[in-house]
N, C-alpha and C. Protein backbone atom coordinates (compact mmCIF):
# COMPACT_ATOMS: atom_id res chain seq x y z
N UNK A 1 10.41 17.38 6.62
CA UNK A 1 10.76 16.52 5.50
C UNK A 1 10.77 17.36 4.24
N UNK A 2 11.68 17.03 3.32
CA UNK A 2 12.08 18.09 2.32
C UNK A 2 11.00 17.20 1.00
N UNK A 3 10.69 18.32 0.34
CA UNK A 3 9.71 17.94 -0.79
C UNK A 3 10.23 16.78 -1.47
N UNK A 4 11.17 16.67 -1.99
CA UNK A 4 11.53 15.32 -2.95
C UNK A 4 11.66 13.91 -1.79
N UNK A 5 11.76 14.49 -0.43
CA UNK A 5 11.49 13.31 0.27
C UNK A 5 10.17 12.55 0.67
N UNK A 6 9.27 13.25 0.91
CA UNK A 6 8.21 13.40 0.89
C UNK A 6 7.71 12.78 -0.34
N UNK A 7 7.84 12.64 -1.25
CA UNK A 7 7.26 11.87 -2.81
C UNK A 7 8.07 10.95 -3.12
N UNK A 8 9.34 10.99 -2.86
CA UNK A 8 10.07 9.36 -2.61
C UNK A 8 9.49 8.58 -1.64
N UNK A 9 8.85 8.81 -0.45
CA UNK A 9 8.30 7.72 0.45
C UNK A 9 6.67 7.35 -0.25
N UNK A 10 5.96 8.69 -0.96
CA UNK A 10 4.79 8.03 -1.49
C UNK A 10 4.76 7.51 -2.52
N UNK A 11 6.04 7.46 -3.38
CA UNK A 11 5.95 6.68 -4.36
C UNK A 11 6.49 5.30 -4.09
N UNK A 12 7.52 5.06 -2.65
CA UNK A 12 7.69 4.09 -2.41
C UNK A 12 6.34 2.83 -1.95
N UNK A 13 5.43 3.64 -0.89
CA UNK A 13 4.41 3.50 -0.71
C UNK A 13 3.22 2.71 -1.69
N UNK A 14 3.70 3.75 -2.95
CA UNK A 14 2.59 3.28 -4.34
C UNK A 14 3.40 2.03 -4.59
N UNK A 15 4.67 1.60 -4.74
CA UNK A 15 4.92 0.46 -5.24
C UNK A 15 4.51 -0.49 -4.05
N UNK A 16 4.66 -0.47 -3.18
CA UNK A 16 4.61 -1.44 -2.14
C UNK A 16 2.75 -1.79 -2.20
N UNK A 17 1.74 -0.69 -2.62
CA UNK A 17 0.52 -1.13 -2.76
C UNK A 17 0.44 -1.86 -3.65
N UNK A 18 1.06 -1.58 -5.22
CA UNK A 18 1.00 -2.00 -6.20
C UNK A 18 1.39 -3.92 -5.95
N UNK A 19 2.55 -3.96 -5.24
CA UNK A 19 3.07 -5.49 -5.23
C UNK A 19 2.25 -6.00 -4.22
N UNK A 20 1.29 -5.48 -3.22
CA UNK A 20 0.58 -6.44 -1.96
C UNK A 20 -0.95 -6.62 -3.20
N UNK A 21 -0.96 -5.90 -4.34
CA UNK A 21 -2.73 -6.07 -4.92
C UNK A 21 -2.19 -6.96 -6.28
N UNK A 22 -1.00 -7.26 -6.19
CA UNK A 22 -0.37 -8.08 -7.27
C UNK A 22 -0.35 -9.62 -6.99
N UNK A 23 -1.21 -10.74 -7.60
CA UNK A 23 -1.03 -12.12 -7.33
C UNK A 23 0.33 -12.38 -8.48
N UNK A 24 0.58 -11.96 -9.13
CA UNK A 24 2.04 -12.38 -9.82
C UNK A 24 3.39 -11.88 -9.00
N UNK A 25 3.10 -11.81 -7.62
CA UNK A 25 4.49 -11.54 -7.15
C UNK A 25 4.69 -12.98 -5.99
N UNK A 26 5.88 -13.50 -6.00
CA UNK A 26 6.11 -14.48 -5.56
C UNK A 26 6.15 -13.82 -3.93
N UNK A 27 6.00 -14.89 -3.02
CA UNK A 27 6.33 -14.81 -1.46
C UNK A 27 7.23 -15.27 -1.13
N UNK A 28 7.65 -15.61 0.21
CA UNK A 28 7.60 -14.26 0.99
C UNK A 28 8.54 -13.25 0.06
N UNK A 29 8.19 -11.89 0.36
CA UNK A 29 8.49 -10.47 -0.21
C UNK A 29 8.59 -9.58 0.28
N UNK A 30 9.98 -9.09 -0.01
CA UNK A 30 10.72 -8.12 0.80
C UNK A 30 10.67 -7.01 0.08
N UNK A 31 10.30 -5.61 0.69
CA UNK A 31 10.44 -4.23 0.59
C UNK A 31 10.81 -3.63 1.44
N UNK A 32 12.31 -3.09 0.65
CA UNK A 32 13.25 -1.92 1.25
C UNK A 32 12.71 -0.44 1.28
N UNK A 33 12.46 0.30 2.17
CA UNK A 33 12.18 1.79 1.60
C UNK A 33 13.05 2.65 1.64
N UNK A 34 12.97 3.97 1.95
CA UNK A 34 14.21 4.76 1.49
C UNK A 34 15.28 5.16 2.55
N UNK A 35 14.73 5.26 4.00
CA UNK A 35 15.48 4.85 4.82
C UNK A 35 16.12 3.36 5.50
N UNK A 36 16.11 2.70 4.49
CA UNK A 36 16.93 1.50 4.64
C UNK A 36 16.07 -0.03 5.50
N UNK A 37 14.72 0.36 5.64
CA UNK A 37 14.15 -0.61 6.82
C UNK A 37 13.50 -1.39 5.65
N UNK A 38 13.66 -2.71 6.10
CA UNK A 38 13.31 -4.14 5.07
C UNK A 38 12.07 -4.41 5.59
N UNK A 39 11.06 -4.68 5.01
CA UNK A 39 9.97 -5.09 5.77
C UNK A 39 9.75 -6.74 4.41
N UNK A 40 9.54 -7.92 5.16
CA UNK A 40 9.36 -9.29 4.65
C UNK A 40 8.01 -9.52 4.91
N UNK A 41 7.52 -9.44 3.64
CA UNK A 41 5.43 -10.53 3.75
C UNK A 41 5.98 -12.03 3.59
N UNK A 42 5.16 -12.65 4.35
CA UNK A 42 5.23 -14.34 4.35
C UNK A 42 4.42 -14.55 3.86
N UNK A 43 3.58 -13.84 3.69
CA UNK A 43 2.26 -14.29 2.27
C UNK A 43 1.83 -13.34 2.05
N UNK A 44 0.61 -13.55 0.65
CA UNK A 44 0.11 -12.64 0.42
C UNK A 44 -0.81 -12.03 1.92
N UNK A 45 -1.25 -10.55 1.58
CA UNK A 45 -1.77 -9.76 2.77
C UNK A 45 -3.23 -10.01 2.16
N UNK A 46 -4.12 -10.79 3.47
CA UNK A 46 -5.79 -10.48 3.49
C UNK A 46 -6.38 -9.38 3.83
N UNK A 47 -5.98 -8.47 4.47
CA UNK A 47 -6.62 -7.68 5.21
C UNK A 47 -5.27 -6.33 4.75
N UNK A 48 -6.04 -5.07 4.29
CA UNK A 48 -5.35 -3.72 4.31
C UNK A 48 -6.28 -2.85 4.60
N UNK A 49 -5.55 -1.93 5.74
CA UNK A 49 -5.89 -0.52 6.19
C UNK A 49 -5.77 0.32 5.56
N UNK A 50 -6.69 1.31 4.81
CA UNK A 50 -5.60 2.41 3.95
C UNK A 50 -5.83 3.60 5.22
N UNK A 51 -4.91 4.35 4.81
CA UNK A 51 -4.54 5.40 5.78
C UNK A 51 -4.84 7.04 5.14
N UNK A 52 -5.14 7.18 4.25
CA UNK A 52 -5.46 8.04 3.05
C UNK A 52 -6.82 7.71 2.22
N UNK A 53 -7.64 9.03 1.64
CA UNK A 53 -7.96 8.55 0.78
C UNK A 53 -7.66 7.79 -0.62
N UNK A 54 -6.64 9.01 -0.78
CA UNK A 54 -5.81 8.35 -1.85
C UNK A 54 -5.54 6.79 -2.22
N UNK A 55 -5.21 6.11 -0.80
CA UNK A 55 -4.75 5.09 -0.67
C UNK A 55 -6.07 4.20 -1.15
N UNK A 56 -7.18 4.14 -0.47
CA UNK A 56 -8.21 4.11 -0.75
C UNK A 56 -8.66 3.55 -2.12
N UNK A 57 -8.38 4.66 -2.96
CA UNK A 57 -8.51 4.61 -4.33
C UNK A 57 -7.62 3.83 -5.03
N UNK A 58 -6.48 3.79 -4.55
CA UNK A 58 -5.27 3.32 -5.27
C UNK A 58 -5.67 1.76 -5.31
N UNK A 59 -5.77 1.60 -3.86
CA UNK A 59 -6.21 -0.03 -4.12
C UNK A 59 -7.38 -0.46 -5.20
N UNK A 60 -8.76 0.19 -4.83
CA UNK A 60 -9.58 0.10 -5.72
C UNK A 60 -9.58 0.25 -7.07
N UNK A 61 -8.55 0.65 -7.82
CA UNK A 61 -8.03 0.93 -8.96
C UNK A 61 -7.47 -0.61 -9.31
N UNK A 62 -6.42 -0.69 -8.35
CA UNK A 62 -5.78 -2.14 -8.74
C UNK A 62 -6.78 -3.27 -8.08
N UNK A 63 -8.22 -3.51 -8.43
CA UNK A 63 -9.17 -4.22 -7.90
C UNK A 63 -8.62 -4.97 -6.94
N UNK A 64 -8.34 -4.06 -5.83
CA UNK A 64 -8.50 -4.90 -4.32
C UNK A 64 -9.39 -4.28 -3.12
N UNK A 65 -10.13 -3.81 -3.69
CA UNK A 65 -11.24 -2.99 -3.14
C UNK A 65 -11.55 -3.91 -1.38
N UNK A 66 -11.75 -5.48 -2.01
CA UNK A 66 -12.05 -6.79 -1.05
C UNK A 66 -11.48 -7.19 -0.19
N UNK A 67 -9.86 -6.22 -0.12
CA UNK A 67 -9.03 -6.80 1.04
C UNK A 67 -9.19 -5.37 2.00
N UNK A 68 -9.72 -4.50 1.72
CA UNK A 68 -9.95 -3.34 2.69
C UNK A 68 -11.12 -3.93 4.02
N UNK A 69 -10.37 -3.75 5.05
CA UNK A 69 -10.96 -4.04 6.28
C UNK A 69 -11.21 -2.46 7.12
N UNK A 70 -10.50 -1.44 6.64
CA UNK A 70 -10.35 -0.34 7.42
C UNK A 70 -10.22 0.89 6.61
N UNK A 71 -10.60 2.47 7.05
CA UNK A 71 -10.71 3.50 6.38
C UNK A 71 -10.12 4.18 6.71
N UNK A 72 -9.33 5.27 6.70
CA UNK A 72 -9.43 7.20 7.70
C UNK A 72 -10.54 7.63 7.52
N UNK A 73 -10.63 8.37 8.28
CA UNK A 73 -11.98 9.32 8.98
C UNK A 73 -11.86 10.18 7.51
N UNK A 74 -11.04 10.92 6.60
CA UNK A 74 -11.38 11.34 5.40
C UNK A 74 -11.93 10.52 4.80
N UNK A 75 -11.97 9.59 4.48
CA UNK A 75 -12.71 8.74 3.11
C UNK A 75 -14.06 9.16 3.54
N UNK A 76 -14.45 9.62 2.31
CA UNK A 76 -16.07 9.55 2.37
C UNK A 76 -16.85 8.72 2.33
N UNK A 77 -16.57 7.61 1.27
CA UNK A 77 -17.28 6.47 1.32
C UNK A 77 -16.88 5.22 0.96
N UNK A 78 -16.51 4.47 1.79
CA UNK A 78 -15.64 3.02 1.41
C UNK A 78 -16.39 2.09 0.21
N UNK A 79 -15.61 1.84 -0.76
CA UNK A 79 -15.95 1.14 -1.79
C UNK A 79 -16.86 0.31 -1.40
């Protein structure tokens, strides 16, 4: 994967965290990513896995620390 692709999918990524820790986004909600695949929420999401630390943080930033059910083996220490 070529560098600018690679940061187009994690920034796609960051928006798609940003709108599941967002109660001002209406349902169901559709996100396109950059290879063209639609993915539709029928509601808001209870439960997120992060897969990264990063990810991790990102949520906890946008106080959804509470919908984390799951870690990677990097995270040091779950919120």
């Amino acid at each position: 994967m070529s560098g600018s692709g690679f940061y187009k999918r994690w920034a796609s990524l960051f928006a798609l965290l940003a709108a599941l820790a967002s109660a001002a986004w209406a349902y169901p909600l559709s996100v396109t990513d950059d290879l063209g695949v639609t993915v539709t929420l029928e509601r808001e999401p209870e439960r997120v896995v992060a897969m990264m630390p990063s990810h991790t943080e990102t949520l906890c930033a946008l106080d959804a620390c509470d919908t984390l059910v799951g870690v990677d083996d990097a995270t040091k220490s779950a919120p």
